[in-house]
C-alpha atoms as a PDB file:
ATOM      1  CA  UNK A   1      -9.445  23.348  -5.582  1.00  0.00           C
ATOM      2  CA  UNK A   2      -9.294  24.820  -2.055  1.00  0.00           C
ATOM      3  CA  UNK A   3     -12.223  26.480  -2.193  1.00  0.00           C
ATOM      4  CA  UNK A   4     -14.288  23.496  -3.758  1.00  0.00           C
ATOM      5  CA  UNK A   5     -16.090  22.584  -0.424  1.00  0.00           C
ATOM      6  CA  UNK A   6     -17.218  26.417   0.358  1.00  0.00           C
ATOM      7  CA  UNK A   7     -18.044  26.810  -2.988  1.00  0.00           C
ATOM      8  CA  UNK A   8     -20.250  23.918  -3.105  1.00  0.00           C
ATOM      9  CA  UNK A   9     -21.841  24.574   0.274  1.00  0.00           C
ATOM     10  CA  UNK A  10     -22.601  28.197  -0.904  1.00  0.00           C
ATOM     11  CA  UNK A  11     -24.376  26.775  -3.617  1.00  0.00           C
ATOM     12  CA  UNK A  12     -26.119  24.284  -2.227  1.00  0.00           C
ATOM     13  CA  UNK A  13     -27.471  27.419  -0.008  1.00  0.00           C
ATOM     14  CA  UNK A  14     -28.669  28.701  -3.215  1.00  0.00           C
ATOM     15  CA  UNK A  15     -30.305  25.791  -4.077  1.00  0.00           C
ATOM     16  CA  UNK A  16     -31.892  25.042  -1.187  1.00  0.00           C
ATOM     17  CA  UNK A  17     -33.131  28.702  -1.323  1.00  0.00           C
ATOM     18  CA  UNK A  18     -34.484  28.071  -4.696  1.00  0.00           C
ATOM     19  CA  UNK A  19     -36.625  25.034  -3.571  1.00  0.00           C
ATOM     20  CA  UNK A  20     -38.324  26.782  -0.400  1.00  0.00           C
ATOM     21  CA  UNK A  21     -39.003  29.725  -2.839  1.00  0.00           C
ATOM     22  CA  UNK A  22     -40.808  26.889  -5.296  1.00  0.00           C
ATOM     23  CA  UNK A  23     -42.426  25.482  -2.332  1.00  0.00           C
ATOM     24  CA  UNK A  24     -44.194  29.030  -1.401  1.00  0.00           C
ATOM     25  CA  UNK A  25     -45.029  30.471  -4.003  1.00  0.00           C
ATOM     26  CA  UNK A  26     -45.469  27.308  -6.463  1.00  0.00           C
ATOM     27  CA  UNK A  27     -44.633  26.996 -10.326  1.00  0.00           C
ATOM     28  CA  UNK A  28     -47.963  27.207 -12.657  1.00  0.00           C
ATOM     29  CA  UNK A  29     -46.223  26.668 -15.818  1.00  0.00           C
ATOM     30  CA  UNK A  30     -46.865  22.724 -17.286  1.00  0.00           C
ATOM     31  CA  UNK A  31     -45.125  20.548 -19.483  1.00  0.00           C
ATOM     32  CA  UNK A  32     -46.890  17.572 -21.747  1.00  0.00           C
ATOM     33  CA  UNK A  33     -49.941  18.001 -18.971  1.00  0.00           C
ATOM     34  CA  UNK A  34     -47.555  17.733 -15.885  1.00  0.00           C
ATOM     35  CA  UNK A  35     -47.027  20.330 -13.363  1.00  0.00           C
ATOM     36  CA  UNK A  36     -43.320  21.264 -13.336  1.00  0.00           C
ATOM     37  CA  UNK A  37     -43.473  22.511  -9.423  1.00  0.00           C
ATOM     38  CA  UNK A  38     -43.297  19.043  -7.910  1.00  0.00           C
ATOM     39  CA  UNK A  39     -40.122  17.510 -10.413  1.00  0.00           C
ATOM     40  CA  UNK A  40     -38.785  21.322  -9.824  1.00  0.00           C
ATOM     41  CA  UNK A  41     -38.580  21.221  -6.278  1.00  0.00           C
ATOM     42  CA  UNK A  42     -37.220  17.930  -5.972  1.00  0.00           C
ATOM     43  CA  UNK A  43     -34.847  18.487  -8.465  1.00  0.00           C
ATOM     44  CA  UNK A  44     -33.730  21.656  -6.589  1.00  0.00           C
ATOM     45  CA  UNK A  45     -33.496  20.020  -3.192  1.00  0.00           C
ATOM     46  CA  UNK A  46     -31.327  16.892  -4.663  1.00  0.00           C
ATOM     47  CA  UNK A  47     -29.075  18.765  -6.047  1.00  0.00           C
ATOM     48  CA  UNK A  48     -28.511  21.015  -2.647  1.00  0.00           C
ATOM     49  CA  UNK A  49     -28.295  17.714  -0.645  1.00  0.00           C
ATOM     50  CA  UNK A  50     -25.322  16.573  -3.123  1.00  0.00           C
ATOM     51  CA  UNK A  51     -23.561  19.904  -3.223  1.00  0.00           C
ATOM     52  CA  UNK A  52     -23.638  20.046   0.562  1.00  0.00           C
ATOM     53  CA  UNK A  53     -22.239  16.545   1.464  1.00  0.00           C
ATOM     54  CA  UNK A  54     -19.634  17.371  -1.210  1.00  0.00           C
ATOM     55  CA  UNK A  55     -19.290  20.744   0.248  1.00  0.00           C
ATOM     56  CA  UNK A  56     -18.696  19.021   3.783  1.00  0.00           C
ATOM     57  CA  UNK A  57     -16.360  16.033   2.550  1.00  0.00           C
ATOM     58  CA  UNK A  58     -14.135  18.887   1.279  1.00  0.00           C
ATOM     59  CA  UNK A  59     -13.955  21.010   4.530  1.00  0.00           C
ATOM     60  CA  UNK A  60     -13.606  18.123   6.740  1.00  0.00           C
ATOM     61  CA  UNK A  61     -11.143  16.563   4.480  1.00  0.00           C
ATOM     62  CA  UNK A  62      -9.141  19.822   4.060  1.00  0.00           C
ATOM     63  CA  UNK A  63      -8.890  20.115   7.910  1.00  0.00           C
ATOM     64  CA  UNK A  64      -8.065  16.703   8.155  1.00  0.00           C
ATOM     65  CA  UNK A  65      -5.366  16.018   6.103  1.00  0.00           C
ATOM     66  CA  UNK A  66      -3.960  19.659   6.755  1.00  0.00           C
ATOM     67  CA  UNK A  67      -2.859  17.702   9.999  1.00  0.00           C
ATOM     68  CA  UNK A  68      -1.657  14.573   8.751  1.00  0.00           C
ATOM     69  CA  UNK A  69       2.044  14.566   7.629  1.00  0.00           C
ATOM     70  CA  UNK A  70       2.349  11.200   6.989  1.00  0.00           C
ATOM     71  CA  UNK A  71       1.214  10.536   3.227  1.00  0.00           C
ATOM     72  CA  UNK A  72       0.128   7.015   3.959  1.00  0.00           C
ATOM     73  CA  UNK A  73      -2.311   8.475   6.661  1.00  0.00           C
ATOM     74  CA  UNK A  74      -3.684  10.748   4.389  1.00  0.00           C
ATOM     75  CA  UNK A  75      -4.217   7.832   1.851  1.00  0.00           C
ATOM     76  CA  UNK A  76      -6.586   6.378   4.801  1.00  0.00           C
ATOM     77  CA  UNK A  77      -8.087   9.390   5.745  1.00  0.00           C
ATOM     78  CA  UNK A  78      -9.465   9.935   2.519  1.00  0.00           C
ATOM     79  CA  UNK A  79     -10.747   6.711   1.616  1.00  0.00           C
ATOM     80  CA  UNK A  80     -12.310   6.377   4.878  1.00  0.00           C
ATOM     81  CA  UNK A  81     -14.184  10.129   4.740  1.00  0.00           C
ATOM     82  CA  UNK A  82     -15.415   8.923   0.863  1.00  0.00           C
ATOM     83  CA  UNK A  83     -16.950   6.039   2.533  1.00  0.00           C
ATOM     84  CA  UNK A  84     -18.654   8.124   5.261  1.00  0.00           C
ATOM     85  CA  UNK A  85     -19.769  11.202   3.427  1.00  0.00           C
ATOM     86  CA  UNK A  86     -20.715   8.916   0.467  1.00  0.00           C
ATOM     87  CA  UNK A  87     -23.475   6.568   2.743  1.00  0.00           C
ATOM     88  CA  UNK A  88     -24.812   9.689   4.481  1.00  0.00           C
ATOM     89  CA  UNK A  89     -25.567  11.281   0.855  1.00  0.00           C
ATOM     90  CA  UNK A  90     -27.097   8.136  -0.251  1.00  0.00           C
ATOM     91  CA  UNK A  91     -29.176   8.342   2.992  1.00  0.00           C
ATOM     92  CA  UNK A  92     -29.974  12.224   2.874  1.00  0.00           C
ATOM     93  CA  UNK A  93     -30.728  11.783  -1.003  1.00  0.00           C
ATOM     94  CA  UNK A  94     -33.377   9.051  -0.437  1.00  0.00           C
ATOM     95  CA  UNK A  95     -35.046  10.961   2.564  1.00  0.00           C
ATOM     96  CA  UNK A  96     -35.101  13.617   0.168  1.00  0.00           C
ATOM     97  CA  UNK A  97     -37.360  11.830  -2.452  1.00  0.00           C
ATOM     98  CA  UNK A  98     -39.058  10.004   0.048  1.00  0.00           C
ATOM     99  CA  UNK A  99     -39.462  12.321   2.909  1.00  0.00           C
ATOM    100  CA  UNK A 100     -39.735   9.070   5.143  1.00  0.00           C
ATOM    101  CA  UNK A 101     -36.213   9.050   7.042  1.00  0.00           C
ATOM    102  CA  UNK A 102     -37.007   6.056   9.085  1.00  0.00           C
ATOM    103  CA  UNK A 103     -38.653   4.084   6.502  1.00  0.00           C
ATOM    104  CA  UNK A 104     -35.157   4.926   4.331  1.00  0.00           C
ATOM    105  CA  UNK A 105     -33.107   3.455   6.916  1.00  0.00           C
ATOM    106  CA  UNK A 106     -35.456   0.240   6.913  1.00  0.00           C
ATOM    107  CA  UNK A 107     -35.313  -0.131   3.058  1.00  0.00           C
ATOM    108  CA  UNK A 108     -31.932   0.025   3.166  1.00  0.00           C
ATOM    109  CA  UNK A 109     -31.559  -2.745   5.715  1.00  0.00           C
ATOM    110  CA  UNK A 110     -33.622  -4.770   3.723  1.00  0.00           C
ATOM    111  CA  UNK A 111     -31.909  -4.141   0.347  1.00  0.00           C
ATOM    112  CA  UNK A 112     -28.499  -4.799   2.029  1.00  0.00           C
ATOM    113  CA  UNK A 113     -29.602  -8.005   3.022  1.00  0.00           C
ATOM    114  CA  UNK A 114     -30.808  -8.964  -0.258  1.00  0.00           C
ATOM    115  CA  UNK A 115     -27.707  -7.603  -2.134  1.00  0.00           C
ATOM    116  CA  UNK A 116     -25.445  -9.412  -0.273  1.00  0.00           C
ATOM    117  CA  UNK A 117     -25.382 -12.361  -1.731  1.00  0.00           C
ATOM    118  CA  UNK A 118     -25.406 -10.198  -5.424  1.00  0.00           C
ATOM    119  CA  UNK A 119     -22.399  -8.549  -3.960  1.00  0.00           C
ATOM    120  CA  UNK A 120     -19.930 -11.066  -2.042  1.00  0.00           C
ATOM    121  CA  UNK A 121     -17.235 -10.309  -4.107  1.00  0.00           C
ATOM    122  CA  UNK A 122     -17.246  -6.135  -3.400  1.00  0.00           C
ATOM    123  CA  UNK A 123     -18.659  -6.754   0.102  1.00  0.00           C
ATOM    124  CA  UNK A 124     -15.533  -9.205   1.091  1.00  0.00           C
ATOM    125  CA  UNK A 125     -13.044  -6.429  -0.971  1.00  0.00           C
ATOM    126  CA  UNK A 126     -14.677  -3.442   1.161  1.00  0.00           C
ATOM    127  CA  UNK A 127     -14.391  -5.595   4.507  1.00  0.00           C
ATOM    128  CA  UNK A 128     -11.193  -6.864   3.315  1.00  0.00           C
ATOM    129  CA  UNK A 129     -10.255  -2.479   3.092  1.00  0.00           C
ATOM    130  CA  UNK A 130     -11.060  -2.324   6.584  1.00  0.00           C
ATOM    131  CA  UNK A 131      -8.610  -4.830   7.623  1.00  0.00           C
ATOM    132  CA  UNK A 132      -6.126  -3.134   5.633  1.00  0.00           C
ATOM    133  CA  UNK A 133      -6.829   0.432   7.537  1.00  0.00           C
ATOM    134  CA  UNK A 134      -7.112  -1.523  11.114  1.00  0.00           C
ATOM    135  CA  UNK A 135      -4.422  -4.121  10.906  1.00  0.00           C
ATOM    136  CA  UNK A 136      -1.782  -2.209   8.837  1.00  0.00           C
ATOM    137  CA  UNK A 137      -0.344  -5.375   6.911  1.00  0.00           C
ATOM    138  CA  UNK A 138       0.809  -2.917   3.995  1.00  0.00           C
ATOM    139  CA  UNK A 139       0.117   0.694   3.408  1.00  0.00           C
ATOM    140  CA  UNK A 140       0.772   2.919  -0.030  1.00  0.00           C
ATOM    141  CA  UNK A 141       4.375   2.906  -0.865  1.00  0.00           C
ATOM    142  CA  UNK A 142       5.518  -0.396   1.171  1.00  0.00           C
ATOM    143  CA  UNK A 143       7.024  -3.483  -1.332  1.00  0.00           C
ATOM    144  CA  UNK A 144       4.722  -6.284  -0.928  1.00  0.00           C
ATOM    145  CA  UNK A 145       4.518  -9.682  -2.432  1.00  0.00           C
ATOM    146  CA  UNK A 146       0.665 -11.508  -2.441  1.00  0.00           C
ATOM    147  CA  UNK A 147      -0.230 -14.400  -4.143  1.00  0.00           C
ATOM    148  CA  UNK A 148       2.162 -14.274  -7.178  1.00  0.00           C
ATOM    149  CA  UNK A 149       1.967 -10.448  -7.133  1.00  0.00           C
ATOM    150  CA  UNK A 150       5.249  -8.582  -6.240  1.00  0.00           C
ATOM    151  CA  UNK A 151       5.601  -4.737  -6.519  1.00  0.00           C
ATOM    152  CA  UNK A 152       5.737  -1.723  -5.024  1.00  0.00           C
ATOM    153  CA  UNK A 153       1.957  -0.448  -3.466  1.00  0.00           C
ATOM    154  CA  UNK A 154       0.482   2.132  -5.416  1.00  0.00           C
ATOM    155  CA  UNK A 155      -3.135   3.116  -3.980  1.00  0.00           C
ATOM    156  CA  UNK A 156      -5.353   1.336  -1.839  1.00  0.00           C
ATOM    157  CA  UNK A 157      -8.843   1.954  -2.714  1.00  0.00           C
ATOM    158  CA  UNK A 158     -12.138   1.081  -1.694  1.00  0.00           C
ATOM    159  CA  UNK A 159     -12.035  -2.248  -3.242  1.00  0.00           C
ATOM    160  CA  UNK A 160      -8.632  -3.231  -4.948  1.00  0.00           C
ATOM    161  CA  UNK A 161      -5.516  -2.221  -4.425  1.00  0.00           C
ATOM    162  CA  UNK A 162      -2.801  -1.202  -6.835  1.00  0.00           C
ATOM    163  CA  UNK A 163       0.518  -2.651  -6.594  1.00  0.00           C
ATOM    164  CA  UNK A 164       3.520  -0.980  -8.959  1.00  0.00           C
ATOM    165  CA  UNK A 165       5.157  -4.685 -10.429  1.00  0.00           C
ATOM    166  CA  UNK A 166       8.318  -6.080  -9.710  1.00  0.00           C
ATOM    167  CA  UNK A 167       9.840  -9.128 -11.261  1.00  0.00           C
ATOM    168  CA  UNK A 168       6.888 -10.590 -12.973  1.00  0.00           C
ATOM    169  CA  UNK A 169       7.342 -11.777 -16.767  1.00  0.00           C
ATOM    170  CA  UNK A 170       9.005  -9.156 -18.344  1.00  0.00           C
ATOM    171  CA  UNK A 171      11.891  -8.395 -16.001  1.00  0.00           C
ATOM    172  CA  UNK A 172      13.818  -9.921 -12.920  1.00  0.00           C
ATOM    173  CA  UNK A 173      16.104  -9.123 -10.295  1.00  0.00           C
ATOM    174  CA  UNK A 174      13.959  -7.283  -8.354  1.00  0.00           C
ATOM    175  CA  UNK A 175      13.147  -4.523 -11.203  1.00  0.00           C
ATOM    176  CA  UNK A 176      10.112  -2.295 -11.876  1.00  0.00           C
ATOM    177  CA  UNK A 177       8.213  -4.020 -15.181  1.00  0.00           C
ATOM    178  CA  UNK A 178       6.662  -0.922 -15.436  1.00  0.00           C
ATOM    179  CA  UNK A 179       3.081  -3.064 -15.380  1.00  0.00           C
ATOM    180  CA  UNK A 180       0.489  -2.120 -12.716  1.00  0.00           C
ATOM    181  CA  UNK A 181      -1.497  -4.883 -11.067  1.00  0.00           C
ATOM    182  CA  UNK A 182      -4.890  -4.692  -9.194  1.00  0.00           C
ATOM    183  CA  UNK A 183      -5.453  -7.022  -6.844  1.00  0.00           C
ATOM    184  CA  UNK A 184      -8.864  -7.621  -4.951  1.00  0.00           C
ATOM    185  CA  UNK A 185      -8.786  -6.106  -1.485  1.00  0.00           C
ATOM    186  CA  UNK A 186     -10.374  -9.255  -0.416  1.00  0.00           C
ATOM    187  CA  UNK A 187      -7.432 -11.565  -1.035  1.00  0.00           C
ATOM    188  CA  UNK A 188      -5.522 -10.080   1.719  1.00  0.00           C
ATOM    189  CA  UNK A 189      -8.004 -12.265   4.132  1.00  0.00           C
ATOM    190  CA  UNK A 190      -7.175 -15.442   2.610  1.00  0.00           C
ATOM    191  CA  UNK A 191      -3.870 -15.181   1.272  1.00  0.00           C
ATOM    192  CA  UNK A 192       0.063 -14.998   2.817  1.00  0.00           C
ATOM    193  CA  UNK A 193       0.793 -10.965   2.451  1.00  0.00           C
ATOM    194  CA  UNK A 194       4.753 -10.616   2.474  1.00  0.00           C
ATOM    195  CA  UNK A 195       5.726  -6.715   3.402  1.00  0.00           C
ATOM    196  CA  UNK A 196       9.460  -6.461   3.033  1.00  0.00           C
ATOM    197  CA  UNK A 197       9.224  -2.338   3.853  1.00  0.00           C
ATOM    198  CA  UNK A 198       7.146  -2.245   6.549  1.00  0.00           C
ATOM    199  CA  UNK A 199       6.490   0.558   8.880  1.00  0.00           C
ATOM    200  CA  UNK A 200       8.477  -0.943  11.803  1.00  0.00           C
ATOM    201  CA  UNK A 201      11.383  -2.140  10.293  1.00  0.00           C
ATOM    202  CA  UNK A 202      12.553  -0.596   6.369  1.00  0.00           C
ATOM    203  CA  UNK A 203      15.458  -3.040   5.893  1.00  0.00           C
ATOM    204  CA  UNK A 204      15.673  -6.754   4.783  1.00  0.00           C
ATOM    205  CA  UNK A 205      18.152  -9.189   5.152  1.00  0.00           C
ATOM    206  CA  UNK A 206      19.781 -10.541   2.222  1.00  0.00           C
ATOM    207  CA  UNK A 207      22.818 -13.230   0.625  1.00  0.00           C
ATOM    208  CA  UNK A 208      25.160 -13.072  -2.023  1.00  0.00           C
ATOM    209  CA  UNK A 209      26.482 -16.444  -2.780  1.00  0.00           C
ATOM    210  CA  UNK A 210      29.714 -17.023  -3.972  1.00  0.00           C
ATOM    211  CA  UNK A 211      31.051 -20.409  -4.961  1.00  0.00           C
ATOM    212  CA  UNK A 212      35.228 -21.203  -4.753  1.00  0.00           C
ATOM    213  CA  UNK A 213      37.349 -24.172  -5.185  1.00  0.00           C
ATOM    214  CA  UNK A 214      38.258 -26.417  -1.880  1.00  0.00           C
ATOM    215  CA  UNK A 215      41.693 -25.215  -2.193  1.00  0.00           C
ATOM    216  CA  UNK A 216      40.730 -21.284  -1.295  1.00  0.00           C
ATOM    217  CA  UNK A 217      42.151 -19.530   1.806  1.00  0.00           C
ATOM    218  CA  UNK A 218      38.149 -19.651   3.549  1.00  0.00           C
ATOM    219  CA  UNK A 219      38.918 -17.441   6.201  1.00  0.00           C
ATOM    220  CA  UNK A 220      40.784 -14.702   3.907  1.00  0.00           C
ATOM    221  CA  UNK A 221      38.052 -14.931   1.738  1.00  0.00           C
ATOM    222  CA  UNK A 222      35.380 -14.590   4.481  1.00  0.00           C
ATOM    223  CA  UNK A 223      37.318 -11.307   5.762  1.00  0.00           C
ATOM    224  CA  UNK A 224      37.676 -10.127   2.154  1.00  0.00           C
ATOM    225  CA  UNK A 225      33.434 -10.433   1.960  1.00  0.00           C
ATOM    226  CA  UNK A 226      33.072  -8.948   5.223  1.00  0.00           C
ATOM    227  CA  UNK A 227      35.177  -5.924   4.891  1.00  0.00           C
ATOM    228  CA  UNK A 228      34.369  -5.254   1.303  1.00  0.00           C
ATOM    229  CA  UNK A 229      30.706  -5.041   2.719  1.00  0.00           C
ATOM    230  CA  UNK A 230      31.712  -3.299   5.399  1.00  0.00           C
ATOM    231  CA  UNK A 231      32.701  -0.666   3.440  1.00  0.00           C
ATOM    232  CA  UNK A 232      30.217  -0.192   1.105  1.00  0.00           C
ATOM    233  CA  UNK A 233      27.411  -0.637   3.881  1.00  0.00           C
ATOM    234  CA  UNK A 234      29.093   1.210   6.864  1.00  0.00           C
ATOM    235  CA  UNK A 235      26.677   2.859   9.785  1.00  0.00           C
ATOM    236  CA  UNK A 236      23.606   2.523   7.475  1.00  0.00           C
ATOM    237  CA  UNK A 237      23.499  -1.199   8.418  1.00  0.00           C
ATOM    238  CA  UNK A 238      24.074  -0.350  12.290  1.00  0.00           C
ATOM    239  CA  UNK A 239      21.460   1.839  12.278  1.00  0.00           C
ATOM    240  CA  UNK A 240      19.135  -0.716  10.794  1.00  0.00           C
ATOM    241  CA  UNK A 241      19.812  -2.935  12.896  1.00  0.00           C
ATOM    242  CA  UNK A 242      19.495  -0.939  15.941  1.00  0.00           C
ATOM    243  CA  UNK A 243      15.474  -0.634  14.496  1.00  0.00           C
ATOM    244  CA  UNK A 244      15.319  -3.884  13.917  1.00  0.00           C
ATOM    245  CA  UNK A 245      16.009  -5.141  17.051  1.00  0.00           C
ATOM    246  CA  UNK A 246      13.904  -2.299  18.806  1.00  0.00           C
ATOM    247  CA  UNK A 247      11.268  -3.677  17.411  1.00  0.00           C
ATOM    248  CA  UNK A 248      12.068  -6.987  18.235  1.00  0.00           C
ATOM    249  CA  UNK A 249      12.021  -6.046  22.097  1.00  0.00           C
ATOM    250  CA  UNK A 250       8.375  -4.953  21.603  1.00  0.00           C
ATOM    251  CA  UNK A 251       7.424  -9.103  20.606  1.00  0.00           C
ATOM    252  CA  UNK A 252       8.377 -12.165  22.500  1.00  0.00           C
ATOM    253  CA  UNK A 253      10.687 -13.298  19.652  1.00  0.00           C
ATOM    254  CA  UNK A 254      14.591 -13.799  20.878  1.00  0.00           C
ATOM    255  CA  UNK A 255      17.030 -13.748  17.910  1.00  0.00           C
ATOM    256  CA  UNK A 256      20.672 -12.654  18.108  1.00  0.00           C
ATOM    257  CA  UNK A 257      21.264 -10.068  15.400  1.00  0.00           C
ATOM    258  CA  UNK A 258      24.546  -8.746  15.130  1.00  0.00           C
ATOM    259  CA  UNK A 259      25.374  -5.422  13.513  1.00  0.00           C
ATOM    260  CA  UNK A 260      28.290  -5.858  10.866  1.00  0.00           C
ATOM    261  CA  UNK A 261      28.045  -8.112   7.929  1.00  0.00           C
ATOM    262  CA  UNK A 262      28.699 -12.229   8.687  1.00  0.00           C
ATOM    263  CA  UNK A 263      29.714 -15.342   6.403  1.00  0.00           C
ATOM    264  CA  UNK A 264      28.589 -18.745   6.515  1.00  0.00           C
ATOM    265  CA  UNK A 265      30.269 -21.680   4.682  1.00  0.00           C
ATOM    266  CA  UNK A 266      28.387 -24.307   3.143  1.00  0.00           C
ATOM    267  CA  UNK A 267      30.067 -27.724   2.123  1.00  0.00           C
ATOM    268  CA  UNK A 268      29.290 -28.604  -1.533  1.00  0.00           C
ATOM    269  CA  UNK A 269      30.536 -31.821  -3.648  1.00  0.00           C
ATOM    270  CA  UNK A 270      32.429 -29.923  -6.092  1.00  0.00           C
ATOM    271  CA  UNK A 271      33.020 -26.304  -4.348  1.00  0.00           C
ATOM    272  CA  UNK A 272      32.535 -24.432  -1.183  1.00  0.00           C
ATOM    273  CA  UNK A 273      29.508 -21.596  -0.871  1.00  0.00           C
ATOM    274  CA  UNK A 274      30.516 -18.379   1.186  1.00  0.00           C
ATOM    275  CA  UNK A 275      26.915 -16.674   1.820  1.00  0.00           C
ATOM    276  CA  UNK A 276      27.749 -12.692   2.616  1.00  0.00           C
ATOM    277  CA  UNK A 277      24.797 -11.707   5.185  1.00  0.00           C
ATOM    278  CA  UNK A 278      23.677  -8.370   5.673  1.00  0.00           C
ATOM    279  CA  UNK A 279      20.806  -5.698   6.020  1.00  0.00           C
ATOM    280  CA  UNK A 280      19.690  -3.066   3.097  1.00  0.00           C
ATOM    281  CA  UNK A 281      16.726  -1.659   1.930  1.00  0.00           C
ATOM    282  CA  UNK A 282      14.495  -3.482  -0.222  1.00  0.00           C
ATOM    283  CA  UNK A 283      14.571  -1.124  -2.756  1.00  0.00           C
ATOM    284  CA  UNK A 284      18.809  -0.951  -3.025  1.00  0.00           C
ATOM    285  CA  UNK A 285      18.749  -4.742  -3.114  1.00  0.00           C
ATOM    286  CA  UNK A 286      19.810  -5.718  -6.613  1.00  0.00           C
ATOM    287  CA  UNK A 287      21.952  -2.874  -6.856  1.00  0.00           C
ATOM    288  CA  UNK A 288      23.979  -3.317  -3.775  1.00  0.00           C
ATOM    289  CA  UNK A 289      24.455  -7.203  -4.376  1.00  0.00           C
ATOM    290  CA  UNK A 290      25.687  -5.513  -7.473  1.00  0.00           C
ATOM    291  CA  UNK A 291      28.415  -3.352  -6.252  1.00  0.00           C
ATOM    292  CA  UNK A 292      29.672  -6.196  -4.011  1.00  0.00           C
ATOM    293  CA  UNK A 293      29.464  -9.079  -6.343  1.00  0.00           C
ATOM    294  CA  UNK A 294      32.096  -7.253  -8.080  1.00  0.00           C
ATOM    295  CA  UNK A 295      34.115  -5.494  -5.521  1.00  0.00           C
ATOM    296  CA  UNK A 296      34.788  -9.252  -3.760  1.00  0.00           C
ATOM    297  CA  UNK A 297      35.415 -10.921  -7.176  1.00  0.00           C
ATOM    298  CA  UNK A 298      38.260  -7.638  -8.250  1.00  0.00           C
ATOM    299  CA  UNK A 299      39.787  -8.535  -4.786  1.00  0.00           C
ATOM    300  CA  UNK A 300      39.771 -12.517  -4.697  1.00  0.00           C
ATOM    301  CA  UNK A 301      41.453 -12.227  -8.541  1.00  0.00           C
ATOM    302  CA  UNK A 302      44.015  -9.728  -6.938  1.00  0.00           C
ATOM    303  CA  UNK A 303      44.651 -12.742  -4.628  1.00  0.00           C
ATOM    304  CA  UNK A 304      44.905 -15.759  -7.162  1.00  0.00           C
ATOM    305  CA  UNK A 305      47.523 -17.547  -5.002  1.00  0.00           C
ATOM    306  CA  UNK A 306      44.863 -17.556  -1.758  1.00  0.00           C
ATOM    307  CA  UNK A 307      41.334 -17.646  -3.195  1.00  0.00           C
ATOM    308  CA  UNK A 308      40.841 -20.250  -6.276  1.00  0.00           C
ATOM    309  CA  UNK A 309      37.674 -20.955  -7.991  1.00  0.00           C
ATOM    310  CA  UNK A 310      36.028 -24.111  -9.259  1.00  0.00           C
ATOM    311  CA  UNK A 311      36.241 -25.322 -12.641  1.00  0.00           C
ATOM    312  CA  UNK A 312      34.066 -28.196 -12.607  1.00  0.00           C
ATOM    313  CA  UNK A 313      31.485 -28.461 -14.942  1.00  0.00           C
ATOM    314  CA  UNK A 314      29.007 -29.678 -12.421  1.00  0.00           C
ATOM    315  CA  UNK A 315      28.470 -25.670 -10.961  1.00  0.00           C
END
């Protein structure tokens, strides 16, 4: 494969060898009544014209993404070099056959006004591509949620976009279904596009809610939450934070984030709610509100005589 593009230039050379040779000296020989120099030679210089914008898509591209590390720029760079090298073979294929460059620029003009209406729905996806290159809402690998889609991003082609499923019908919890989705590239201009691992900031914030009786020990049980996350989430939630509120000096936005873990209380009729607050990665969500769910609960039923728990059957 990494000698595809010299390959094809080298025999797109050949080609294009073969056709001035035709063009000299001429085939004689006929088929069915037609002269096979004409179809020959066209054939011939086609086929050179395709080898050597494939030829050149490879070089460039090999160049290219030899000097992009980052995988999710590479993802870009090649859909974006398809797109190029594809319109200028269109273009170099139809001055071929026509030998009329300018009136091949014209026709096209014309027929892309007169497609567009045949094409809204591909034209909107491609220009809907372009956002996604330019804007950066989501790249390949971020967690997304659009429309009812939630999943992990996939590819981002052309014209749709492949999202890896989370959630959905099958599963919950944040888990992989195993289902891929392909959503339009065009919805992304007229729908909400949630990216919960963005390239700024890789964390979210999420809540574990537990419910005890009015008759708990609240602040006890609010340092038992806290330290219990503490301990399981350690410097890994400083350092998130520390990006997270870097990148909140770069906007006008003023929130006060603080670095450990925090508790709220919320009043109930029946119980009391202790919401545990803290930053992971999307993609450690489940199973960290896993591994504290039951780390608090082994400690508050070590504690029986300071943390109680409803019994109501209203919960």
């Amino acid at each position: 494969m990494r000698h595809t593009g010299p390959l094809a230039l080298v025999a797109a050379a050949v080609l294009y060898a073969g056709s001035r040779v035709v063009r000299r000296f001429g085939v004689d020989e006929t088929l069915f009544g037609v002269a096979l120099g004409p179809p020959t030679l066209l054939v011939l210089t086609v086929a050179a014209t395709v080898l050597a914008t494939y030829g050149a898509y490879r070089l460039v591209a090999g160049v290219l993404l030899g000097h992009t590390a980052s995988k999710r720029r590479r993802h870009d760079v090649r859909n974006v070099l398809r797109l190029a090298f594809g319109v200028l073979g269109l273009i170099a294929g139809f001055g071929v056959v026509t030998r009329d460059w300018v009136s091949v620029l014209f026709s096209l003009g014309v027929v892309g006004f007169a497609i567009t209406f045949a094409l809204q729905g591909a034209l909107a996806s491609l220009i809907g591509w372009l956002y996604i290159v330019t804007k950066r809402p989501y790249g390949v690998g971020d967690r997304i949620a659009i429309e009812d889609t939630r999943g992990d991003v996939a590819a981002i082609d052309l014209f749709v976009t492949e999202v890896w499923e989370i959630d959905g019908d099958l599963v919950s919890s944040n888990q992989p279904s195993g289902r891929i989705i392909t959503v339009p590239n065009s919805v992304v201009l007229s729908s909400h596009v949630v990216n919960f691992h963005g390239e700024g900031v890789p964390h979210v914030w999420n809540e574990l809610s537990i419910q005890v009786a009015y008759e708990t020990d609240l602040d006890f049980a609010a340092a038992v939450m806290e330290e219990v996350a503490e301990e399981y989430l350690g410097d890994e939630m400083a350092a998130g934070v520390a990006e997270y509120r870097e990148r909140l000096a770069e906007t006008p936005v003023e929130l006060d984030v603080t670095d450990r873990p925090t508790v709220n209380v919320v009043q109930k009729e029946s119980w009391v709610e202790l919401h545990l607050r803290y930053l992971v990665h999307p993609r450690r969500g489940t199973r960290t509100r896993n591994a504290l769910y039951r780390t608090i609960l082994d400690r508050f039923n070590d504690n029986p005589d300071r943390v109680a728990f409803p019994v109501s059957r209203n919960r």
